[in-house]
Protein backbone atom coordinates (compact mmCIF):
# COMPACT_ATOMS: atom_id res chain seq x y z
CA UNK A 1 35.51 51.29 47.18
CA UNK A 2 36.53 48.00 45.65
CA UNK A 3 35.11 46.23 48.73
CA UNK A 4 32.17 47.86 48.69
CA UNK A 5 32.09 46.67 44.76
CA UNK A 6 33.24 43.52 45.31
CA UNK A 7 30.00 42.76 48.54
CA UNK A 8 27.73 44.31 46.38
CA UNK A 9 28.44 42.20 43.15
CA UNK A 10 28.32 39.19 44.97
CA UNK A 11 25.18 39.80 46.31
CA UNK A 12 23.12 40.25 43.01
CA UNK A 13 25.81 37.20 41.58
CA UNK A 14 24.00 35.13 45.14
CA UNK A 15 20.36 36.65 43.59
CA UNK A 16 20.75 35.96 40.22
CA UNK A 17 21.36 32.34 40.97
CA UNK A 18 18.88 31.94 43.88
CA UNK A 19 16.35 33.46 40.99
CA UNK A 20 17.70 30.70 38.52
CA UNK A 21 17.06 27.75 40.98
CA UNK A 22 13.67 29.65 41.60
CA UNK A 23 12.73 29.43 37.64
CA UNK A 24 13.82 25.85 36.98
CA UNK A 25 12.40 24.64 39.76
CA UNK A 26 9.28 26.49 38.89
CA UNK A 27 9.29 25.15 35.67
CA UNK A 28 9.52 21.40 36.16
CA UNK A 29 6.69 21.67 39.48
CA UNK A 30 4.64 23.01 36.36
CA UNK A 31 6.24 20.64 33.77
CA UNK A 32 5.28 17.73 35.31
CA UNK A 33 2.24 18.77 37.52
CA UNK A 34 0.83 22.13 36.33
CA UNK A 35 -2.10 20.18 33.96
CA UNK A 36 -2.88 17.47 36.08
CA UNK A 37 -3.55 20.27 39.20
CA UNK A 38 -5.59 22.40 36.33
CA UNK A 39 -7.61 19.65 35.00
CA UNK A 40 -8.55 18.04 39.02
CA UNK A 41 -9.72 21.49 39.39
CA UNK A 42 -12.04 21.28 36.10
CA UNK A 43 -13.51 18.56 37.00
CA UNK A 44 -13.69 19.10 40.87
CA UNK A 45 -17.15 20.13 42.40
CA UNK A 46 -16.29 21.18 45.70
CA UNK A 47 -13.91 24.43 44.34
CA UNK A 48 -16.54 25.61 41.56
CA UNK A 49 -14.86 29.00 42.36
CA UNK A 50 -11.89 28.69 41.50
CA UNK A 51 -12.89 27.56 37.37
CA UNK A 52 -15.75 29.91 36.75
CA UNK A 53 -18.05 28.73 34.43
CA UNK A 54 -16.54 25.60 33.03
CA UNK A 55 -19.39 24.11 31.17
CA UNK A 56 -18.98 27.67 28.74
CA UNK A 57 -15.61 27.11 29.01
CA UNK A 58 -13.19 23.81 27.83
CA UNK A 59 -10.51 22.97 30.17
CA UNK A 60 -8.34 23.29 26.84
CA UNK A 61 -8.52 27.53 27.36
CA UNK A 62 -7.68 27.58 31.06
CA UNK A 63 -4.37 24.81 29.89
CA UNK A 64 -3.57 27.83 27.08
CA UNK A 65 -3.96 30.49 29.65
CA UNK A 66 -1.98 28.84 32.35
CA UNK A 67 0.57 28.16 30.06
CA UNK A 68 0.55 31.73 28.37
CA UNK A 69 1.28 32.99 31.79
CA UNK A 70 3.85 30.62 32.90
CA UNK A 71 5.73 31.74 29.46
CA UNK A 72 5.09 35.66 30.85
CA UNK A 73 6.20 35.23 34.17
CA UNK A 74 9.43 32.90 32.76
CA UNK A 75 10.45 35.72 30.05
CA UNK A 76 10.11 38.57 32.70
CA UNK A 77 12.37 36.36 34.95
CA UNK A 78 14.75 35.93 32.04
CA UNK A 79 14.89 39.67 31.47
CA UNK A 80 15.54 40.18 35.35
CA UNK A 81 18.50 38.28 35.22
CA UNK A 82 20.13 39.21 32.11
CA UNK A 83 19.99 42.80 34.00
CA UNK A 84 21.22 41.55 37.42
CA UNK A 85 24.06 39.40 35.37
CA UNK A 86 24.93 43.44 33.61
CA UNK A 87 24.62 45.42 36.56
CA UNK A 88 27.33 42.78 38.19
CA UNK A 89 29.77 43.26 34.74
CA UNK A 90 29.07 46.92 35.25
CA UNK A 91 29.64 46.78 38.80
CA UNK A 92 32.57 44.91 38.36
CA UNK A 93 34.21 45.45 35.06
CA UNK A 94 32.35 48.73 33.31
CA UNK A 95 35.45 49.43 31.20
CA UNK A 96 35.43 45.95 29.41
CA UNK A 97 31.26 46.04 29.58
CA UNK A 98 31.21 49.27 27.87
CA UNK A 99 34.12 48.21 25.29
CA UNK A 100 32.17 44.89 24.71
CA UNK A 101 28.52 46.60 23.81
CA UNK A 102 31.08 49.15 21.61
CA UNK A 103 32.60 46.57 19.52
CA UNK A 104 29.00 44.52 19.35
CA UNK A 105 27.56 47.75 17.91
CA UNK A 106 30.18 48.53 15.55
CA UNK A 107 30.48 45.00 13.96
CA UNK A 108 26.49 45.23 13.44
CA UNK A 109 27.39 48.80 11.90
CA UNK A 110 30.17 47.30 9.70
CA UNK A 111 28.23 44.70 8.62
CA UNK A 112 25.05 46.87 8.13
CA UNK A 113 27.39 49.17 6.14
CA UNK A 114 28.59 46.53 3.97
CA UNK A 115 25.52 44.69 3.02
CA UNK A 116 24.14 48.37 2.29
CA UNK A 117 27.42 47.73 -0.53
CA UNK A 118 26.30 44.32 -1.79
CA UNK A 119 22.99 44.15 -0.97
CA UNK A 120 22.63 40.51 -2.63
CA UNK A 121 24.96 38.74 0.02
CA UNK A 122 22.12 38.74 2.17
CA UNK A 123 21.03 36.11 0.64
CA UNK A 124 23.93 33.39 1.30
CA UNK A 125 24.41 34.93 4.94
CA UNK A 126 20.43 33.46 5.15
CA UNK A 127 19.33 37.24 6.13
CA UNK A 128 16.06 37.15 4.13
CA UNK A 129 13.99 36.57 7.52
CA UNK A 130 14.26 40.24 7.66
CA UNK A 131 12.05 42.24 5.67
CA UNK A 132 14.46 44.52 5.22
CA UNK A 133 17.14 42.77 2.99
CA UNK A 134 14.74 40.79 1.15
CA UNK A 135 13.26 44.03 -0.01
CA UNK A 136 16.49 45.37 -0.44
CA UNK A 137 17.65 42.79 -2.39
CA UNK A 138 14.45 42.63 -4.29
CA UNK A 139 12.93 46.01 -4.82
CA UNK A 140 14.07 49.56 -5.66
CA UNK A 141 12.38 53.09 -4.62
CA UNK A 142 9.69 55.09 -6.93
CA UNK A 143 8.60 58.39 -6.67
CA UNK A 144 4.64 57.64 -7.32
CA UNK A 145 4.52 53.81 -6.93
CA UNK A 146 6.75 53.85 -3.60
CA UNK A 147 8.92 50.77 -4.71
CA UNK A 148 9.26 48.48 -7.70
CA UNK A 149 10.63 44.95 -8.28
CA UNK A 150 14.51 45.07 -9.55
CA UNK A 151 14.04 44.87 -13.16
CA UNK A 152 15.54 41.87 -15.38
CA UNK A 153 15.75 39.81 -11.57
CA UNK A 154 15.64 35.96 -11.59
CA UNK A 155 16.15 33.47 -8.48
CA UNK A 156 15.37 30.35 -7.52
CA UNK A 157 15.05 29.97 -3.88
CA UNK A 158 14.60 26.20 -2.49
CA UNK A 159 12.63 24.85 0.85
CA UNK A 160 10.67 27.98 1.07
CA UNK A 161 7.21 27.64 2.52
CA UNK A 162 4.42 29.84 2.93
CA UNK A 163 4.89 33.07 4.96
CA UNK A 164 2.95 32.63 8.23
CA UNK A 165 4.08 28.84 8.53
CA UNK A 166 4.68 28.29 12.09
CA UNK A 167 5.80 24.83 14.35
CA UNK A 168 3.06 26.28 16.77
CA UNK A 169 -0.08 25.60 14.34
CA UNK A 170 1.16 22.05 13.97
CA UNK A 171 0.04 22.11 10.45
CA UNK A 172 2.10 20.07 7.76
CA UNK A 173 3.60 22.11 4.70
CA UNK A 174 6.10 20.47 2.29
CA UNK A 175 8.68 23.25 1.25
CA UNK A 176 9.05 24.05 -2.74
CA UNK A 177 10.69 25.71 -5.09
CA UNK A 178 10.00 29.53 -5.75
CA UNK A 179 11.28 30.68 -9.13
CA UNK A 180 11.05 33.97 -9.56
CA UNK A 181 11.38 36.15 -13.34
CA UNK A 182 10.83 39.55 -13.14
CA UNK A 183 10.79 41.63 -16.26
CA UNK A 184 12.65 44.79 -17.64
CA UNK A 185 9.50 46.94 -15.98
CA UNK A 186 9.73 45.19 -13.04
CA UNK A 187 6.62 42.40 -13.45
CA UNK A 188 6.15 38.65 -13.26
CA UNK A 189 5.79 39.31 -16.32
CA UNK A 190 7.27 37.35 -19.67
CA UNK A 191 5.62 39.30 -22.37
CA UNK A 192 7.89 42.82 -21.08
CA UNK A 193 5.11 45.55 -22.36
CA UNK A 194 4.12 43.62 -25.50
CA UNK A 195 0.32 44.13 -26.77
CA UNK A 196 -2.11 41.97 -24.24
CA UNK A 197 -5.73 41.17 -24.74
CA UNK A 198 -6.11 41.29 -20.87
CA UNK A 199 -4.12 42.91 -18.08
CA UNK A 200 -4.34 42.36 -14.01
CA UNK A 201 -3.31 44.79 -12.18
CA UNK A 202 -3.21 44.21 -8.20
CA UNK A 203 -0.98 43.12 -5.57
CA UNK A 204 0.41 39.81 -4.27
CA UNK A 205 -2.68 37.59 -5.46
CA UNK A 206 -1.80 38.40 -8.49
CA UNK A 207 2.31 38.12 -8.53
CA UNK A 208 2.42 35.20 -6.31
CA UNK A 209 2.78 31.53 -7.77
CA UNK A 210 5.67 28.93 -7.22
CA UNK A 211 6.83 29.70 -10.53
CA UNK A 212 5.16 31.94 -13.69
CA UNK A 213 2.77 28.76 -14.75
CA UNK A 214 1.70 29.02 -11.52
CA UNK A 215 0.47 32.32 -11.30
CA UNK A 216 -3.63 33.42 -11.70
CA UNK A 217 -2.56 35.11 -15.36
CA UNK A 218 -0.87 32.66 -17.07
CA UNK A 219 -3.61 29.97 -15.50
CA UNK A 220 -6.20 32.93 -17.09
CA UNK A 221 -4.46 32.59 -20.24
CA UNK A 222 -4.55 29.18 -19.85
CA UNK A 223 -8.15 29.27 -20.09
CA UNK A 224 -8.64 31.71 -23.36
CA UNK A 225 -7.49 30.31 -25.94
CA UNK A 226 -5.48 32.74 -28.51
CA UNK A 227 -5.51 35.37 -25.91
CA UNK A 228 -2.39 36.60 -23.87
CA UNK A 229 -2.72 38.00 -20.31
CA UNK A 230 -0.17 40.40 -18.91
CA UNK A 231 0.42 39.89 -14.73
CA UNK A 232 1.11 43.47 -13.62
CA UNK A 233 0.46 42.71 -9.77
CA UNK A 234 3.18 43.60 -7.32
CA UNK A 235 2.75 42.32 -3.80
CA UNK A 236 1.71 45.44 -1.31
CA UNK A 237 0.54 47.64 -3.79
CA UNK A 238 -2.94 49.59 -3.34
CA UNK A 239 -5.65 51.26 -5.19
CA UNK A 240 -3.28 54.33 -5.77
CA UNK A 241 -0.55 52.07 -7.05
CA UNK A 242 -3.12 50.17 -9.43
CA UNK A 243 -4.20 53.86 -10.79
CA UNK A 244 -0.76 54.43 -11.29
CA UNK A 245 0.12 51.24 -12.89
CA UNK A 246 -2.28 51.59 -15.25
CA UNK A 247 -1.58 54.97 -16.63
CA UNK A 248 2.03 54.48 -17.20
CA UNK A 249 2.14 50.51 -18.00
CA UNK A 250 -1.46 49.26 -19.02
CA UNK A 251 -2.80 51.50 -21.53
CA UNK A 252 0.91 51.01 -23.20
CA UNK A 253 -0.51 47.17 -23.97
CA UNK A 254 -3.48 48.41 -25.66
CA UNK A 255 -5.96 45.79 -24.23
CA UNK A 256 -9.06 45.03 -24.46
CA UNK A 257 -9.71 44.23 -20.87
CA UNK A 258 -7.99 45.56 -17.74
CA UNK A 259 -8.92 43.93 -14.19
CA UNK A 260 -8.62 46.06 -11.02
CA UNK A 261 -7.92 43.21 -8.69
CA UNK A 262 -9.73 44.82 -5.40
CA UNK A 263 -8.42 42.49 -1.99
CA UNK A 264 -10.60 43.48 0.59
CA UNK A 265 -8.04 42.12 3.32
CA UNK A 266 -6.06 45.10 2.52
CA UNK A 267 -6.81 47.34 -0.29
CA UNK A 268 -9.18 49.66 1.70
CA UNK A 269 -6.11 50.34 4.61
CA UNK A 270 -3.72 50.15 1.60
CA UNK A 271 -5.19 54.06 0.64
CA UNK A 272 -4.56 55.31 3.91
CA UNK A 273 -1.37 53.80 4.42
CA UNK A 274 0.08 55.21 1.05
CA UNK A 275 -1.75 58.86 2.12
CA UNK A 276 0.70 58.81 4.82
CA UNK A 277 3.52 57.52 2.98
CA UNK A 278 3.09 61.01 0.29
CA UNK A 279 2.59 63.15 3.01
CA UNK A 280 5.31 62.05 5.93
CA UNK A 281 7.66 59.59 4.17
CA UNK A 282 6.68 56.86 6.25
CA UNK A 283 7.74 53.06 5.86
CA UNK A 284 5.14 51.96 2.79
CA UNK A 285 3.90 48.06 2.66
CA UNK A 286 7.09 47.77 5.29
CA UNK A 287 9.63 48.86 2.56
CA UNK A 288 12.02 50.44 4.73
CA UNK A 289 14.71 50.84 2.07
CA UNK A 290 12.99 53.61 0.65
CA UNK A 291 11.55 55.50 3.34
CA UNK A 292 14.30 56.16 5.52
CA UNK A 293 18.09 57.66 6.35
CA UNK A 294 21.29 55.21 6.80
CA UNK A 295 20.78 56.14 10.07
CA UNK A 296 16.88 55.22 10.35
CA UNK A 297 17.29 52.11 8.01
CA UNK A 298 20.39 50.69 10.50
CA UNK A 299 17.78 51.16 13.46
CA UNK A 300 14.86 49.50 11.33
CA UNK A 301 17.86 46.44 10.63
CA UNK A 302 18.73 46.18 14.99
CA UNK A 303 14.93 46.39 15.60
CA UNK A 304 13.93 43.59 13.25
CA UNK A 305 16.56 41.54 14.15
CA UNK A 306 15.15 41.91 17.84
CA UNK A 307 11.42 41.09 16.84
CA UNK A 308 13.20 37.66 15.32
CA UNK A 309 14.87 36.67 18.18
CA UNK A 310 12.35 37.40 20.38
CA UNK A 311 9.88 35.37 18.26
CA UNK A 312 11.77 32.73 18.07
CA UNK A 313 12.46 32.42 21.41
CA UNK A 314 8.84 32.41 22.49
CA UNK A 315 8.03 29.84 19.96
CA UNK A 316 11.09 27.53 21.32
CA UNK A 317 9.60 28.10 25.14
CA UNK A 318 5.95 27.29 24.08
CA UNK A 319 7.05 24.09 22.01
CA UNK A 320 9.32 22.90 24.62
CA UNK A 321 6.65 23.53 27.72
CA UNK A 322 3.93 21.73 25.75
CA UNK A 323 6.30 18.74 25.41
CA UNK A 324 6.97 18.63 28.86
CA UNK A 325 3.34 18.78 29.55
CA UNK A 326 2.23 16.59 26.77
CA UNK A 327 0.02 18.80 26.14
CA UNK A 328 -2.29 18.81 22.64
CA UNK A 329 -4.74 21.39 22.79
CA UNK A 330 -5.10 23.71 19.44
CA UNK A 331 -2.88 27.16 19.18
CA UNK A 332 -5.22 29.53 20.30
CA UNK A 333 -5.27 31.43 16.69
CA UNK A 334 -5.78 28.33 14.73
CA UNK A 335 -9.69 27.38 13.34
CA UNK A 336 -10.79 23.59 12.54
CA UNK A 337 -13.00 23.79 9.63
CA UNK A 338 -15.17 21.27 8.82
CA UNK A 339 -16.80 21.03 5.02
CA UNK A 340 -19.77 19.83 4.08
CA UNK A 341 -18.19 16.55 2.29
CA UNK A 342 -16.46 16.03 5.89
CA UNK A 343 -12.76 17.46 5.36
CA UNK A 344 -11.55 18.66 8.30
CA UNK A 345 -8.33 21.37 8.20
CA UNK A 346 -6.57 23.66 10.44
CA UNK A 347 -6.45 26.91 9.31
CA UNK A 348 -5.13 30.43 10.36
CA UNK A 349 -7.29 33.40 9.14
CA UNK A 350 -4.67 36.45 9.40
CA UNK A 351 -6.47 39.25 8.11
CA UNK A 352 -9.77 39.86 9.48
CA UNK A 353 -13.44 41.75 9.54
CA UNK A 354 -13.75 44.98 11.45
CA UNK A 355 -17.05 45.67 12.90
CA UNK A 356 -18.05 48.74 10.31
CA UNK A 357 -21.23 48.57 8.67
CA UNK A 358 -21.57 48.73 4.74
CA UNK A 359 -22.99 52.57 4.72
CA UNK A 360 -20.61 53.32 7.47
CA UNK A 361 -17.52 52.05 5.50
CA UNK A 362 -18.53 53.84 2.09
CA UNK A 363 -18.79 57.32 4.10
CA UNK A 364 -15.25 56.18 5.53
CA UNK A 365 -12.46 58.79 4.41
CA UNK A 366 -10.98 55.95 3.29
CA UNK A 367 -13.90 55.34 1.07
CA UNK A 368 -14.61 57.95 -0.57
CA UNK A 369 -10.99 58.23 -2.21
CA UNK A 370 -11.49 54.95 -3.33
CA UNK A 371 -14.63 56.12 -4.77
CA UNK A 372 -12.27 58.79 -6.62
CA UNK A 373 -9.66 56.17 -7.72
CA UNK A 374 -11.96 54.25 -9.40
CA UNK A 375 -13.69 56.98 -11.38
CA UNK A 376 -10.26 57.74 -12.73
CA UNK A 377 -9.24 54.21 -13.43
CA UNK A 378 -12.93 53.92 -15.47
CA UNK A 379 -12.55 57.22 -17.04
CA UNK A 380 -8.93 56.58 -18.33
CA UNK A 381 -9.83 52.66 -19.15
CA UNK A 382 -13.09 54.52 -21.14
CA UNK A 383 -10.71 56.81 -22.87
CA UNK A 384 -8.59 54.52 -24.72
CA UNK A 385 -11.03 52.08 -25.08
CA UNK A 386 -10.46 49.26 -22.62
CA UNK A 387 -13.11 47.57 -20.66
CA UNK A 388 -12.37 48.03 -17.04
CA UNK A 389 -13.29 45.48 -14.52
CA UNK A 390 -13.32 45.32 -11.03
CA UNK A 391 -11.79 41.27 -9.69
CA UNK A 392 -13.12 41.26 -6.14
CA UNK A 393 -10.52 39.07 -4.62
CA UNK A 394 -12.33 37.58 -1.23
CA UNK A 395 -10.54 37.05 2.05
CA UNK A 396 -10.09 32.95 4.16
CA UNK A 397 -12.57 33.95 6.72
CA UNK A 398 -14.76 35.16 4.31
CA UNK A 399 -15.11 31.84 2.44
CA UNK A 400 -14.69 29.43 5.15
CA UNK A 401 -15.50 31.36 8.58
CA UNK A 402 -19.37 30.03 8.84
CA UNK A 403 -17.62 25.97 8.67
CA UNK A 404 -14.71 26.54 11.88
CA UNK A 405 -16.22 24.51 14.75
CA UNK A 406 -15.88 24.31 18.49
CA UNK A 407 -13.14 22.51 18.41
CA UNK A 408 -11.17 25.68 16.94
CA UNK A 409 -8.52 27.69 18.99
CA UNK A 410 -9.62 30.29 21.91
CA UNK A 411 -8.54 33.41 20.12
CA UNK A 412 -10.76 31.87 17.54
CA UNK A 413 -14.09 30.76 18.83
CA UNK A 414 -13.96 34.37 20.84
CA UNK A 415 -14.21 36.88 17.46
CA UNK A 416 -15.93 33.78 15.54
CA UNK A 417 -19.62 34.52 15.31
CA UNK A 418 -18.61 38.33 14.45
CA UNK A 419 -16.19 37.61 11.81
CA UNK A 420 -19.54 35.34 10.17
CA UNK A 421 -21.69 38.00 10.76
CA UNK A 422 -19.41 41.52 9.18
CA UNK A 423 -17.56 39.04 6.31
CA UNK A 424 -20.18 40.27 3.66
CA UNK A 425 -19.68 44.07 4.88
CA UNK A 426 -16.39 44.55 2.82
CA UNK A 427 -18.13 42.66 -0.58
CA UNK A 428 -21.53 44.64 -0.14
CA UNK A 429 -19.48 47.98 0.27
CA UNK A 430 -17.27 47.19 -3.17
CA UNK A 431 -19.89 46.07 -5.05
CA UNK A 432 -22.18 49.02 -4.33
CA UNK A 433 -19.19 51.27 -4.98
CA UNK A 434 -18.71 49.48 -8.22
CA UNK A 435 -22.79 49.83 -9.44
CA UNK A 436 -22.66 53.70 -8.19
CA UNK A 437 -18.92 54.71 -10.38
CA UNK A 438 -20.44 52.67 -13.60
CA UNK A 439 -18.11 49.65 -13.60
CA UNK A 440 -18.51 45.99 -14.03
CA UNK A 441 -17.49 43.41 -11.47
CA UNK A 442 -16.37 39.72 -11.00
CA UNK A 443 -16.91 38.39 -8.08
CA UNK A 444 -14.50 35.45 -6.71
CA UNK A 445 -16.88 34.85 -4.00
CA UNK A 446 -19.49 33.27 -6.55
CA UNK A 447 -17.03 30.57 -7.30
CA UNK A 448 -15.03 30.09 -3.77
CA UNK A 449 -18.28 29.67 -1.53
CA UNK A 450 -19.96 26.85 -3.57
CA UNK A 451 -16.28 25.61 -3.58
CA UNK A 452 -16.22 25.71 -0.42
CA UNK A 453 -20.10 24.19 0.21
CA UNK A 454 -18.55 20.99 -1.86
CA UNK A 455 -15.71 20.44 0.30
CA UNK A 456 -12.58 21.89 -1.61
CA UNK A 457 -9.73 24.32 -0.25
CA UNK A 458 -9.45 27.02 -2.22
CA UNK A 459 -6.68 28.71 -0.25
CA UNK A 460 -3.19 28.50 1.77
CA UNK A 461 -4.48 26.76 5.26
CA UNK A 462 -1.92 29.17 7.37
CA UNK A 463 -1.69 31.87 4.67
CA UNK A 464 -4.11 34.90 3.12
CA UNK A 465 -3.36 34.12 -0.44
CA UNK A 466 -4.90 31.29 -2.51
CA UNK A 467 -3.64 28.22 -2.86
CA UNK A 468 -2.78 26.33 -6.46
CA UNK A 469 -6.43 24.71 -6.83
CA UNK A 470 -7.75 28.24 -5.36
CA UNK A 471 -5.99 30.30 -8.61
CA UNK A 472 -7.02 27.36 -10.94
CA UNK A 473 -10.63 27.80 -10.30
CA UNK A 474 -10.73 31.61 -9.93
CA UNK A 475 -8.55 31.16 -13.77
CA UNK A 476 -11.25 29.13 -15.02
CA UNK A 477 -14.12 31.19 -13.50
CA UNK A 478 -13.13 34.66 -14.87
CA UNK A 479 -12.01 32.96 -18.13
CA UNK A 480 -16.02 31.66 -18.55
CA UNK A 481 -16.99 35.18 -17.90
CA UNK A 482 -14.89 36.58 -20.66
CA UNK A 483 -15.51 33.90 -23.12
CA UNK A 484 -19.29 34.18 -22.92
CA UNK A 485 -19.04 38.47 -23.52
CA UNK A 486 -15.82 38.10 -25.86
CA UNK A 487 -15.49 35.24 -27.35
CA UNK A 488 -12.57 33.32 -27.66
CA UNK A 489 -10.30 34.77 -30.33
CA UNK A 490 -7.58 37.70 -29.47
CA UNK A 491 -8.08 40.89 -30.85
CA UNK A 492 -4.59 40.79 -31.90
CA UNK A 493 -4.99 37.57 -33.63
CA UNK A 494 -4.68 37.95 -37.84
């Protein structure tokens, strides 16, 4: 029996390493000659075949597709041998393998159990690249809302950069400093529940800002002169969650003006994800403290920890192959945008059109609730005398889509001329909503796209929000709005 063992682990030990030669070797034949074989055949005449069409296509997409599947066939190689490598321990040694995987297990339990203790050493141990600790560490669970920011909460977090930064979009971003003040209801919010002349209510667009100055409410308040503006915008939050905010945090300001800060990236999905949420528990705006068991939340912990690793990995493999190619063709996700005035950036637009007509979106299921939540938020706003307004917070592509060029990524230039031709869809949909219920609407889109026609950025290249100069103008542009239908004093003012 032990022969037999011992013959058969040396066998897959001989085919594990015959495979290793077999990768390396592949990948410096490919390192060093892969491009130069791919571009002779792009510009060969005599194997037309073999390219296709290469005049509609730039020898830039077959260098990204070759190398996509040299970075396939390499992982699945990997995986092969980390099995071989555990079917010899197991072969071999199954005692210590299964006492190994035991005590790897239980010291991710331990830990997972301890953390679940002090939630807020996550933070030293670096663990906030999981979802999961950062919310726990941040955020606690709410019956109607889903989750709220830890009340009374300040940090100050250093070298952070924006959230879909990436090596692979070779696209410089200097890290800053995030300060971060939440109030005793859980807002970005200095003024804690006092009277407000205006309050914003939405999600992330409105919360985020390096610090409070640099948030769209305090730049609004900038703007208005003897008026104060309270920030009640959590990031992830929906249509439901603005309803809710406002009936237990808005009307308790007494303002003259409350903004229902509509992002059409998300908001519309945002009403069927929180439908689920009420009626199966399910993880809301991936806060997974809330929505599950110790026993689901220790599986959500192993499973992002996975998605990491294997992310990172990836990325490491596709930097390191396109320096040993020397290689500089565009990620395939990433758009060059030209403006008018001749500024050229790379940008990444993450959330995207989908190919729904306005009058089939407003018969959506989807919809029509929103159609419901916004009758309530005018009625209640009506009721104790506020003036509700609708903020129409635009997506990237929306604003910048019709200026990417040809020289833009693959994954790009192939959804391109769609994205351009369903980006008004979303706006058209809103707006008509907004005429139909009886409210009034500012639309961002009236200051971003002639923004955008003079050549300034206006938002985060690699990142859905706004940037600074992007929540200064939309600041000043609501705050001319106001000032021409209000005036300029606060109704609060003696």
């Amino acid at each position: 029996m032990n022969v037999n063992r011992l013959t058969s682990s040396r066998a897959i030990v001989k085919g594990a390493l015959i495979l290793t030669a077999c990768m390396l070797g592949f990948w410096v034949l490919y390192g060093f000659f892969g491009h130069r074989v791919i571009e002779s055949l792009y510009q060969s005449d005599s194997i037309k075949f073999v390219m296709g069409e290469r005049r509609l296509i730039p020898l830039a997409d077959y260098l990204v597709r070759a190398d996509r599947k040299v970075l396939v066939i390499t992982f699945s190689l990997i995986t092969l041998l980390l099995s071989l490598l555990l079917l010899v321990a197991f072969i071999k040694k199954p005692g210590e393998l299964t006492l190994s995987c035991f005590v790897f297990f239980l010291c991710s339990f331990l830990l997972f159990c301890f953390l679940e203790v002090f939630p807020s050493l996550a933070r030293p141990l670096r663990l906030h690249i999981f979802d999961y600790y950062r919310d726990r560490d941040f955020r606690i669970a709410d019956e109607t809302l889903g989750y709220r920011n830890k009340p009374l909460l300040h940090l100050k977090i250093h070298n952070v950069k924006t959230q879909l930064d990436s090596p692979l979009y070779d696209v410089e971003e200097e890290p800053r400093t995030l300060e971060w003040v939440i109030n005793r209801n859980g807002f970005r919010d200095r003024s804690d529940g006092q009277f407000s002349d205006v309050v914003l209510i939405g999600d992330s667009f409105i919360e985020s800002g390096w610090n409070e100055a640099d948030t769209f409410g305090k730049r609004l308040e900038k703007h208005l002169p003897g008026w104060t503006v309270a920030n009640l915008g959590i990031s992830g939050y929906g249509p439901y969650q603005y309803l809710e905010v406002l009936k237990r945090y808005a009307i308790q300001q007494n303002p003259r003006i409350v903004f229902f800060c509509f992002y059409e990236g998300n908001d519309p999905w945002n009403i069927g994800e929180y439908q689920r949420w009420k009626k199966s528990g399910s993880s809301l705006a991936a806060y997974a403290p809330g929505s599950k068991g110790f026993w689901g939340r220790y599986l959500i912990v192993l499973s992002e920890a996975w998605r990491s690793l294997e992310t990172r990995a990836w990325t490491t493999a596709e930097l390191v192959l396109k320096k040993i190619t020397q290689s500089q063709y565009l990620y395939p996700d990433v758009a060059v945008v030209k403006l008018p005035n001749g500024n050229i950036h790379k940008m990444v637009f993450a959330d995207l059109h989908d190919a729904i007509s306005t009058e089939k979106l407003l018969r959506t299921g989807e919809w029509q609730e929103l159609r419901k939540i916004l009758s309530q938020f005018k009625n209640i706003s009506v009721k104790h005398r506020i003036t509700p307004v609708i903020l129409y917070i635009p997506m990237t592509s929306s604003v910048y889509a019709e200026y990417s060029t040809e020289e833009s990524g693959m994954n790009w230039r192939l959804i391109r001329e769609n994205q351009i031709l369903w980006s008004k869809n979303i706006e058209n949909a809103l707006l008509s909503l907004s005429r139909d219920v009886g409210l009034e609407s500012v639309n961002l889109n009236d200051a971003f796209r002639p923004a955008a026609s003079e050549g300034r950025l206006v938002y985060n290249p690699i990142d859905v929000h706004w940037s600074s100069e992007g929540s200064e103008l939309a600041a000043a542009f609501v705050a001319e709005i106001l000032t021409e239908r209000f005036g300029t004093v606060s109704k609060f003012s003696p």
